[in-house]
PDB file of N, CA and C in Angstrom:
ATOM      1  N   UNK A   1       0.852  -1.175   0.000  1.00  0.00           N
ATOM      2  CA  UNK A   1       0.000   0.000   0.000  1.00  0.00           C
ATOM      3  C   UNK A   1       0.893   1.232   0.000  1.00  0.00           C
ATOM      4  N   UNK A   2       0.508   2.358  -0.406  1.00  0.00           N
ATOM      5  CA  UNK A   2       1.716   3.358  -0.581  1.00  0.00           C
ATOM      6  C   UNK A   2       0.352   4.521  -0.237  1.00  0.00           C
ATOM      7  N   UNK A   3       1.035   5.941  -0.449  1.00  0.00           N
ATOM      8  CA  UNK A   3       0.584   6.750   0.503  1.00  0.00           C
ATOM      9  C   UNK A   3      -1.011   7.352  -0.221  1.00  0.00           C
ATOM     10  N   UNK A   4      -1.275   7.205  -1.481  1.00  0.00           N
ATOM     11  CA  UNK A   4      -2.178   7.699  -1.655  1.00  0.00           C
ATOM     12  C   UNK A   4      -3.581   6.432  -1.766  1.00  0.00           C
ATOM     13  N   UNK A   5      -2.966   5.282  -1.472  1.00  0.00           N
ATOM     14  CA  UNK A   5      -3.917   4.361  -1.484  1.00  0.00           C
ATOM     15  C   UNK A   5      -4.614   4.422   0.166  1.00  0.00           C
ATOM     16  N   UNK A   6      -3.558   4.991   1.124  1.00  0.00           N
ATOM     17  CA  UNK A   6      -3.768   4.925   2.622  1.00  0.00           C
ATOM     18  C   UNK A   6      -4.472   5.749   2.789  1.00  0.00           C
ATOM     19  N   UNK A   7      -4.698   7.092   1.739  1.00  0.00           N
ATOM     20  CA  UNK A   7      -5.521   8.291   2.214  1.00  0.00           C
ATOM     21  C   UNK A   7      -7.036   7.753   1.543  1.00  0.00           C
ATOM     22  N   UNK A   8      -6.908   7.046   0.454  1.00  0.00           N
ATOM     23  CA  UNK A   8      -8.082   6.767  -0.015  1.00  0.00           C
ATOM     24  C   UNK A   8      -9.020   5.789   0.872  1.00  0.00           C
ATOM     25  N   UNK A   9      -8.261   5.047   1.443  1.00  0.00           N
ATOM     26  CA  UNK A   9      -8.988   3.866   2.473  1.00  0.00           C
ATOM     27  C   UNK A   9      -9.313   4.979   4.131  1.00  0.00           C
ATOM     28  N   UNK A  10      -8.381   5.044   4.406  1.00  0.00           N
ATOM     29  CA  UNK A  10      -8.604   6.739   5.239  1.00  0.00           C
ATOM     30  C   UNK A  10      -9.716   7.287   5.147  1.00  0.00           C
ATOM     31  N   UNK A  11      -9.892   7.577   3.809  1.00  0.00           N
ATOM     32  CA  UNK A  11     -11.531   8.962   3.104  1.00  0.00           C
ATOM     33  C   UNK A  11     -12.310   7.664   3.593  1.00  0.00           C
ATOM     34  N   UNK A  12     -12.390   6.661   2.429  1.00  0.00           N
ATOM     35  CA  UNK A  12     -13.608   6.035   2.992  1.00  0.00           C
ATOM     36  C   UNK A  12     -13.896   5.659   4.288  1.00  0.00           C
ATOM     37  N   UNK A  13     -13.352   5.226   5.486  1.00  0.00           N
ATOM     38  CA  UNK A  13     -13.344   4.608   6.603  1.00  0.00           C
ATOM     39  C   UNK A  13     -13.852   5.753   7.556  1.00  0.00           C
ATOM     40  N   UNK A  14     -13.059   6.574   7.181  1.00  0.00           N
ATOM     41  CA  UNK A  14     -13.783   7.808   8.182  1.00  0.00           C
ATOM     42  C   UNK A  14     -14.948   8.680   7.584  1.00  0.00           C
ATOM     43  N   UNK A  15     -15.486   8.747   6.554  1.00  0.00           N
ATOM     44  CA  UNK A  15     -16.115   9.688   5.962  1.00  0.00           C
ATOM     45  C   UNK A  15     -15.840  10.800   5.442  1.00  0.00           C
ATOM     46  N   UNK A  16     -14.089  11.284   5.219  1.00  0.00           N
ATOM     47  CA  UNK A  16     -13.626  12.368   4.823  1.00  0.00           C
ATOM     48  C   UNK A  16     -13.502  12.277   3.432  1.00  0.00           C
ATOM     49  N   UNK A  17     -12.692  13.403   3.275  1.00  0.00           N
ATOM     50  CA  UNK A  17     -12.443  13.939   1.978  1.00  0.00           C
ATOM     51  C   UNK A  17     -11.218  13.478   1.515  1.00  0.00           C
ATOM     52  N   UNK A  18     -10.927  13.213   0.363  1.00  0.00           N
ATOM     53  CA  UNK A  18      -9.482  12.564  -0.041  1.00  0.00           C
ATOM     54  C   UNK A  18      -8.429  13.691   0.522  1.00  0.00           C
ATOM     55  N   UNK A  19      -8.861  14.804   0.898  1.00  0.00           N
ATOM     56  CA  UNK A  19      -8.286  16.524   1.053  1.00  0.00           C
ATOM     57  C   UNK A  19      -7.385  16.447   2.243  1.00  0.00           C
ATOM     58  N   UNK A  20      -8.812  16.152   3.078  1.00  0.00           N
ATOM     59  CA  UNK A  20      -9.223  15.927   4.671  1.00  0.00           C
ATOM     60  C   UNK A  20      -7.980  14.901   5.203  1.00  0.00           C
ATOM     61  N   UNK A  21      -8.559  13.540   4.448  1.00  0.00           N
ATOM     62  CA  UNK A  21      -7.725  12.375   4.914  1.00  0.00           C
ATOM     63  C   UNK A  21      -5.881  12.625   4.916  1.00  0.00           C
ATOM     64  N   UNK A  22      -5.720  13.541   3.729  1.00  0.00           N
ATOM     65  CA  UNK A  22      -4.412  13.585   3.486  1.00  0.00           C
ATOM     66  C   UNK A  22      -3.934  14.369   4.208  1.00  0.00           C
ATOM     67  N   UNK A  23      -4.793  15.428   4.472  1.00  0.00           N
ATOM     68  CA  UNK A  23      -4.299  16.468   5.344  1.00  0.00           C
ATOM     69  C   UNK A  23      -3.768  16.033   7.140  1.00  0.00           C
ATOM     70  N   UNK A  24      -5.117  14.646   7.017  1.00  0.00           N
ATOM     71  CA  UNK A  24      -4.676  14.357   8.289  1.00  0.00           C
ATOM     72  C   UNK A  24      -3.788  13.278   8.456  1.00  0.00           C
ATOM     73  N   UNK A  25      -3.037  12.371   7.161  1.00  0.00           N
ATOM     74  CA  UNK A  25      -1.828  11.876   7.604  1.00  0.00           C
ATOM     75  C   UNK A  25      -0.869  12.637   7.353  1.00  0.00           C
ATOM     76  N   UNK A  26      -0.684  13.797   7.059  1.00  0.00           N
ATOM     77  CA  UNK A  26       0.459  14.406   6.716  1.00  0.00           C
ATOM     78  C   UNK A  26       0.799  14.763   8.367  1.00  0.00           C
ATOM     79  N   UNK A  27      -0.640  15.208   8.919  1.00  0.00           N
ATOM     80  CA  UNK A  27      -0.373  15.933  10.253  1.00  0.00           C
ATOM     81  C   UNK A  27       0.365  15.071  10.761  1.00  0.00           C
ATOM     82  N   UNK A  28      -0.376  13.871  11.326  1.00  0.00           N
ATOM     83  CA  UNK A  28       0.158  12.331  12.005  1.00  0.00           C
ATOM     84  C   UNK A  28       1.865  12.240  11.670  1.00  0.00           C
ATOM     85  N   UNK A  29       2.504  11.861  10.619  1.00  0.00           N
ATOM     86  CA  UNK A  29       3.816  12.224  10.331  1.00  0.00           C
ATOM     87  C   UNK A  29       4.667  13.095  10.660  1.00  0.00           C
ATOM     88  N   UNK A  30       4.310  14.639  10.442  1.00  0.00           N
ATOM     89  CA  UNK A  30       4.675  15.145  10.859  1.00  0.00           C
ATOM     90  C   UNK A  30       4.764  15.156  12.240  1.00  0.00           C
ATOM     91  N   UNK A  31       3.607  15.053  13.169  1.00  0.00           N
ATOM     92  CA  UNK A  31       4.293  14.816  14.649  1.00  0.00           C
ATOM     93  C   UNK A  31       4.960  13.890  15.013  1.00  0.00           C
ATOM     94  N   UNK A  32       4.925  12.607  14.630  1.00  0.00           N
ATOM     95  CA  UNK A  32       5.986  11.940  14.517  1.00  0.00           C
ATOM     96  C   UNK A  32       7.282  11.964  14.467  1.00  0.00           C
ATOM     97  N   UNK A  33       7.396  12.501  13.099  1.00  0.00           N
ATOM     98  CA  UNK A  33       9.171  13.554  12.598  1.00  0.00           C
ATOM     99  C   UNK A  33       9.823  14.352  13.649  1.00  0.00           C
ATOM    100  N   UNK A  34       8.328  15.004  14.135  1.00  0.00           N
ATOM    101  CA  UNK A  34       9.083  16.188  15.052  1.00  0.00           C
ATOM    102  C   UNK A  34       9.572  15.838  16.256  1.00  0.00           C
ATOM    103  N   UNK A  35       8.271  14.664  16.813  1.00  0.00           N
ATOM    104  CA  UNK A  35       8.892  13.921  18.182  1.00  0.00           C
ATOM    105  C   UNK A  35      10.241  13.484  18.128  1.00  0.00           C
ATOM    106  N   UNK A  36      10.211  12.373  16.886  1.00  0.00           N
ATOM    107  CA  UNK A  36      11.455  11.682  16.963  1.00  0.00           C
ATOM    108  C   UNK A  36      13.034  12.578  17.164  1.00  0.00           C
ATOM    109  N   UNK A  37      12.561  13.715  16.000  1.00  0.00           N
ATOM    110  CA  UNK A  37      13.940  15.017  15.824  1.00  0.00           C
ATOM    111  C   UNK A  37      14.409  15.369  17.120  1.00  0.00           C
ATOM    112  N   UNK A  38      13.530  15.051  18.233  1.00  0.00           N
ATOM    113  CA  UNK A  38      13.846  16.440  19.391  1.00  0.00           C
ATOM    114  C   UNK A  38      13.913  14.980  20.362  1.00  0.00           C
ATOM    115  N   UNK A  39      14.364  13.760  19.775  1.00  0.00           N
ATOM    116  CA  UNK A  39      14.880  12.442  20.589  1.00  0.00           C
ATOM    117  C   UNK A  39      13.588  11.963  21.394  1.00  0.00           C
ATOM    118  N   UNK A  40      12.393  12.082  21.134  1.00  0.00           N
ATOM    119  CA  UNK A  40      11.622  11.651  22.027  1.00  0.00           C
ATOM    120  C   UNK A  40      10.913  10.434  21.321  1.00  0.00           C
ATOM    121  N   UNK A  41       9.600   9.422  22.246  1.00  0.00           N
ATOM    122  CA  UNK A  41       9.348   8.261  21.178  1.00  0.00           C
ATOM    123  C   UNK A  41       7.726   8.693  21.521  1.00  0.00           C
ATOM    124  N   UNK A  42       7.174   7.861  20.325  1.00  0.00           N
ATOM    125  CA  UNK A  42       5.689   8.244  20.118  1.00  0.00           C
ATOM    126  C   UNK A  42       5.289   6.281  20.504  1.00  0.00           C
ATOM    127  N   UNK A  43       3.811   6.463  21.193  1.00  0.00           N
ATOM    128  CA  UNK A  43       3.566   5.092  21.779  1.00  0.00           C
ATOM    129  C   UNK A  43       2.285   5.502  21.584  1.00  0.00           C
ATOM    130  N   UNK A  44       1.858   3.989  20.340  1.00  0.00           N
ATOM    131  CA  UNK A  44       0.477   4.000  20.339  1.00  0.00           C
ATOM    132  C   UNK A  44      -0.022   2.879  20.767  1.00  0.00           C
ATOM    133  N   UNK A  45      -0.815   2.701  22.202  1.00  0.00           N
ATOM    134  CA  UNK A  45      -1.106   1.615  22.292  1.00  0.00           C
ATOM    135  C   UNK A  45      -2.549   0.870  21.514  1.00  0.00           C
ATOM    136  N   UNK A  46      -1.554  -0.498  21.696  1.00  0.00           N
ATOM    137  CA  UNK A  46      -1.996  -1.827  20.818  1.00  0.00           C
ATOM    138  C   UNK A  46      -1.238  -1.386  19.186  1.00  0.00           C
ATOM    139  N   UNK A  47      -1.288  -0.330  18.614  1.00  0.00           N
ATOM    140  CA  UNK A  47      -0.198  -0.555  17.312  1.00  0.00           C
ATOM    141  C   UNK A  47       1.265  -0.678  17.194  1.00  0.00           C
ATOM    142  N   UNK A  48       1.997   0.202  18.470  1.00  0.00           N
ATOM    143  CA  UNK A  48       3.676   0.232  18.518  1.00  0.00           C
ATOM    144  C   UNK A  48       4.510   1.467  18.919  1.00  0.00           C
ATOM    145  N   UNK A  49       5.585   1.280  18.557  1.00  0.00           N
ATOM    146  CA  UNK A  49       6.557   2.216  19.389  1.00  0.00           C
ATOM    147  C   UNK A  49       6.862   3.010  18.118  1.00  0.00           C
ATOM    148  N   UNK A  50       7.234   3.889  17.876  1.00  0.00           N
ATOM    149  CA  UNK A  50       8.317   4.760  17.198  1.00  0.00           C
ATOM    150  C   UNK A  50       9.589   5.639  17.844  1.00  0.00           C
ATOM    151  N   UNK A  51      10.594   5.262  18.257  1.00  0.00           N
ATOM    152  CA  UNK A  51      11.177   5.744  18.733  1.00  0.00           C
ATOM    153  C   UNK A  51      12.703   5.969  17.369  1.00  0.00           C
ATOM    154  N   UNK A  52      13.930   6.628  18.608  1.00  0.00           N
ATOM    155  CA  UNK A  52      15.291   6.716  17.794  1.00  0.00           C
ATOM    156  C   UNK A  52      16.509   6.008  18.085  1.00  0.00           C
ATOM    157  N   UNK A  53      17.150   5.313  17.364  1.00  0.00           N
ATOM    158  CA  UNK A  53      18.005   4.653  17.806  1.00  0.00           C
ATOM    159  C   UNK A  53      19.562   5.223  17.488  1.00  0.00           C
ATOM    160  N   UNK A  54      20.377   5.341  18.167  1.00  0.00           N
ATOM    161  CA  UNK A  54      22.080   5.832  17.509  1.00  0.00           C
ATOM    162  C   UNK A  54      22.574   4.318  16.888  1.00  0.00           C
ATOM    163  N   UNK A  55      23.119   4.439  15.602  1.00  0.00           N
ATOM    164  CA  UNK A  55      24.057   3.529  15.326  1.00  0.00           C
ATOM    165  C   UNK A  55      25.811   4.029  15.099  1.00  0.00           C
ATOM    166  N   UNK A  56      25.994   3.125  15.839  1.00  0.00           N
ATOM    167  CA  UNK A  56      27.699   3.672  16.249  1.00  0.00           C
ATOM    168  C   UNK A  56      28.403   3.618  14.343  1.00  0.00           C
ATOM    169  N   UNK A  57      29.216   4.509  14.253  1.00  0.00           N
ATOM    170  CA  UNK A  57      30.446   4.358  13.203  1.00  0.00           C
ATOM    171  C   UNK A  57      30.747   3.101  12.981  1.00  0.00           C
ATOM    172  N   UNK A  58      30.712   2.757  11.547  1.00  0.00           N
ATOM    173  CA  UNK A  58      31.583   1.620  11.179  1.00  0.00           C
ATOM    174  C   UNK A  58      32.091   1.045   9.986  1.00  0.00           C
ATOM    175  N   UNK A  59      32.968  -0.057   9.874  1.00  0.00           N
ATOM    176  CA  UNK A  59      33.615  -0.248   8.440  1.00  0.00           C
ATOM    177  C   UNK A  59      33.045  -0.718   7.781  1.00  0.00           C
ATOM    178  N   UNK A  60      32.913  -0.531   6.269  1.00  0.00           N
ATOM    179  CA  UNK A  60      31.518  -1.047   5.237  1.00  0.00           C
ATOM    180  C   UNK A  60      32.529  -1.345   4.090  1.00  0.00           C
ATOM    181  N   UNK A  61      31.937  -2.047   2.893  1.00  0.00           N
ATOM    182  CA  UNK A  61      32.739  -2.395   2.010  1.00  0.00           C
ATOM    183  C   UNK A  61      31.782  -2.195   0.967  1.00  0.00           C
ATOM    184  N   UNK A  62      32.812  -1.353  -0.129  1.00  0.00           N
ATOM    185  CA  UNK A  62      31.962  -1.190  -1.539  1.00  0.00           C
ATOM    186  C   UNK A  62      31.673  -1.946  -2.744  1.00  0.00           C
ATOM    187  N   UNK A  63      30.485  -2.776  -2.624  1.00  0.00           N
ATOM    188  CA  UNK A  63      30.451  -4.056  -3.276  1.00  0.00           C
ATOM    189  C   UNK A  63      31.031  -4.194  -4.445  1.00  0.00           C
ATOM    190  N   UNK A  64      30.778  -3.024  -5.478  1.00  0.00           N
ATOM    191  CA  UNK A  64      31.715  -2.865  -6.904  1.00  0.00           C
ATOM    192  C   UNK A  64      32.823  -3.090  -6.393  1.00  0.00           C
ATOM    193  N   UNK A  65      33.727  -2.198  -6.028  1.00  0.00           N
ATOM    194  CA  UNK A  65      35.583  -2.553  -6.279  1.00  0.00           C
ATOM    195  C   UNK A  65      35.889  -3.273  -4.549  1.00  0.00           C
ATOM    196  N   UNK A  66      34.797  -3.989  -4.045  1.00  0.00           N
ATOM    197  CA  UNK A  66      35.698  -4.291  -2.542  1.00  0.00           C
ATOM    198  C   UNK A  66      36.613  -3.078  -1.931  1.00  0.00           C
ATOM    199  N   UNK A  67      36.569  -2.180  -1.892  1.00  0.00           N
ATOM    200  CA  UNK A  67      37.727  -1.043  -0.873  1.00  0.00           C
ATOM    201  C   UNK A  67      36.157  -1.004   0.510  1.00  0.00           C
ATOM    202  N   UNK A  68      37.114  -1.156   1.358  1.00  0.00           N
ATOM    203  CA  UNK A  68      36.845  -0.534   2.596  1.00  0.00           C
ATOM    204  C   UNK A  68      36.563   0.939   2.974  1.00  0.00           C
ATOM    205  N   UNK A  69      35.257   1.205   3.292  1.00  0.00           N
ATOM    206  CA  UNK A  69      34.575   2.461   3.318  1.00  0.00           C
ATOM    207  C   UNK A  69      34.286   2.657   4.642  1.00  0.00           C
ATOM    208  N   UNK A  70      34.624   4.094   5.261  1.00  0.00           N
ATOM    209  CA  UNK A  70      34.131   4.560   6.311  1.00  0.00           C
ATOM    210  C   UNK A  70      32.578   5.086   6.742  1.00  0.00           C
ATOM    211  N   UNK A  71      31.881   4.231   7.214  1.00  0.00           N
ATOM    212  CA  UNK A  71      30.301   4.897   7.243  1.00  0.00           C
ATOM    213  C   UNK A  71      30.025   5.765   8.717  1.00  0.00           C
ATOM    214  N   UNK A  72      29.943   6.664   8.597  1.00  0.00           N
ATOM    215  CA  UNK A  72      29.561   7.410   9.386  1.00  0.00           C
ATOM    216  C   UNK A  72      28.507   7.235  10.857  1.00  0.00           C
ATOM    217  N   UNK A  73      28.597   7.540  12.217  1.00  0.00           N
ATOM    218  CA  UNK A  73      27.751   7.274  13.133  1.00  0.00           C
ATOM    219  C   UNK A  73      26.450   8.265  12.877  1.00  0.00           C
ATOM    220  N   UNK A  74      25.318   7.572  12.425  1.00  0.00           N
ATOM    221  CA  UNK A  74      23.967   8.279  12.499  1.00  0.00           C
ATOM    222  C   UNK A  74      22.698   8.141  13.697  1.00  0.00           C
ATOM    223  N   UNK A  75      21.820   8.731  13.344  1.00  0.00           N
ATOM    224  CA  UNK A  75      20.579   8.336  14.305  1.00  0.00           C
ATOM    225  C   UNK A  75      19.531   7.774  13.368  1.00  0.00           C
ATOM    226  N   UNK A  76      18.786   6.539  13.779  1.00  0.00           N
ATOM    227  CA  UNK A  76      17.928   6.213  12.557  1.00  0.00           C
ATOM    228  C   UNK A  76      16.872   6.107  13.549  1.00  0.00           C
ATOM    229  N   UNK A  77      15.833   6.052  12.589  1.00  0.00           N
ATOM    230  CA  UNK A  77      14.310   5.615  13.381  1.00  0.00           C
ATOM    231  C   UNK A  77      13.713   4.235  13.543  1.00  0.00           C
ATOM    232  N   UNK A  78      13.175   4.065  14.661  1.00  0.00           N
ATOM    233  CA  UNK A  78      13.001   2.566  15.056  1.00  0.00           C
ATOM    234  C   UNK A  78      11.628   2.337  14.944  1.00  0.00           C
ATOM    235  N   UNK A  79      10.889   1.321  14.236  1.00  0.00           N
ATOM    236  CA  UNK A  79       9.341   1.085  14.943  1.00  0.00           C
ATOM    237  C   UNK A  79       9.335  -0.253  15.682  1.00  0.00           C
ATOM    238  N   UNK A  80       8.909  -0.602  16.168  1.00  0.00           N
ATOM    239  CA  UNK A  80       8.192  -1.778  17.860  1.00  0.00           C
ATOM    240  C   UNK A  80       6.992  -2.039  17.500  1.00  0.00           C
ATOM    241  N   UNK A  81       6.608  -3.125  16.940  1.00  0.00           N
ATOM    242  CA  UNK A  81       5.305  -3.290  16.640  1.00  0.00           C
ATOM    243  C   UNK A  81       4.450  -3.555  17.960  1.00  0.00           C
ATOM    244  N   UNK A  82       3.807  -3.049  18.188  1.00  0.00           N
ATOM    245  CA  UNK A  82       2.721  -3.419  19.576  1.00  0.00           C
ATOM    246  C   UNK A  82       1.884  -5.110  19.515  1.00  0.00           C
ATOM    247  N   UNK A  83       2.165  -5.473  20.715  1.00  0.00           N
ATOM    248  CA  UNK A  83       1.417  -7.178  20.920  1.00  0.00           C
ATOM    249  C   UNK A  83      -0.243  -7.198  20.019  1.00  0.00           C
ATOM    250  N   UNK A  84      -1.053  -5.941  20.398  1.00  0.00           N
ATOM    251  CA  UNK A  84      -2.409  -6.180  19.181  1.00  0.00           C
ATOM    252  C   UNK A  84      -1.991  -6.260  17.777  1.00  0.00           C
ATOM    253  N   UNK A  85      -0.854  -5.789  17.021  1.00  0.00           N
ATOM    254  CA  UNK A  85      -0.503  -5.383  15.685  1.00  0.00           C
ATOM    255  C   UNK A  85      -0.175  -7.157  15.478  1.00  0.00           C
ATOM    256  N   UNK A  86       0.965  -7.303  16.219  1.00  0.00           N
ATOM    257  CA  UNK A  86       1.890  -8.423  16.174  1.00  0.00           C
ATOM    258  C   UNK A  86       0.764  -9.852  15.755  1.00  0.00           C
ATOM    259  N   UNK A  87      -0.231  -9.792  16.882  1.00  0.00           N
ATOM    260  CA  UNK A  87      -1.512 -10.974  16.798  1.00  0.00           C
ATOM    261  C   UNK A  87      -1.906 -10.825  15.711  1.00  0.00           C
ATOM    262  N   UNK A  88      -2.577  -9.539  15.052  1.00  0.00           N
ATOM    263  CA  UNK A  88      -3.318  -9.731  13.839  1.00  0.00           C
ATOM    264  C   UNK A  88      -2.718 -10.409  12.708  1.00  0.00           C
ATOM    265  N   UNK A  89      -0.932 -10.177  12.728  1.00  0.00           N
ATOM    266  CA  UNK A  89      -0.572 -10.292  11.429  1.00  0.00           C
ATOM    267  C   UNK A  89      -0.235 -12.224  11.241  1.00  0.00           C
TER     268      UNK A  89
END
């Protein structure tokens, strides 16, 4: 499913507008983004966690010519699927 199929199931399920619906996952994301940016985690219970994780620096290799590449220490984003999500699937 990709993002404009989610707003369309969205419109119908709630009764909105394809406008409406989009408007309101953009919101949803965005607080998300912003939580995560400022290191904090978002918890929805029964769906999951979104939180941030640090991954430390480390050595990577460039599959074309094999040389050894330095990858940089980043912060990535984590999701935790919640025990109701986990059952359904």
């Amino acid at each position: 499913m990709n993002k404009a199929e989610l707003i369309e199931k969205i419109a119908g399920d709630a009764g909105l507008s394809k406008k409406e619906a989009g408007a309101a996952l953009d919101s949803f994301t965005d607080a998300i983004a912003k939580t995560l940016k400022k290191g904090g985690k978002v918890t929805l219970v029964g769906f999951g966690t979104f939180s941030v994780t640090k991954r430390a620096a480390r050595n990577g290799r460039n599959p074309q010519t094999g040389a050894t590449i330095k990858i940089k220490a980043k912060k990535v984003a984590k999701f935790k699927a919640g025990k109701e999500l986990a059952a359904k699937i």
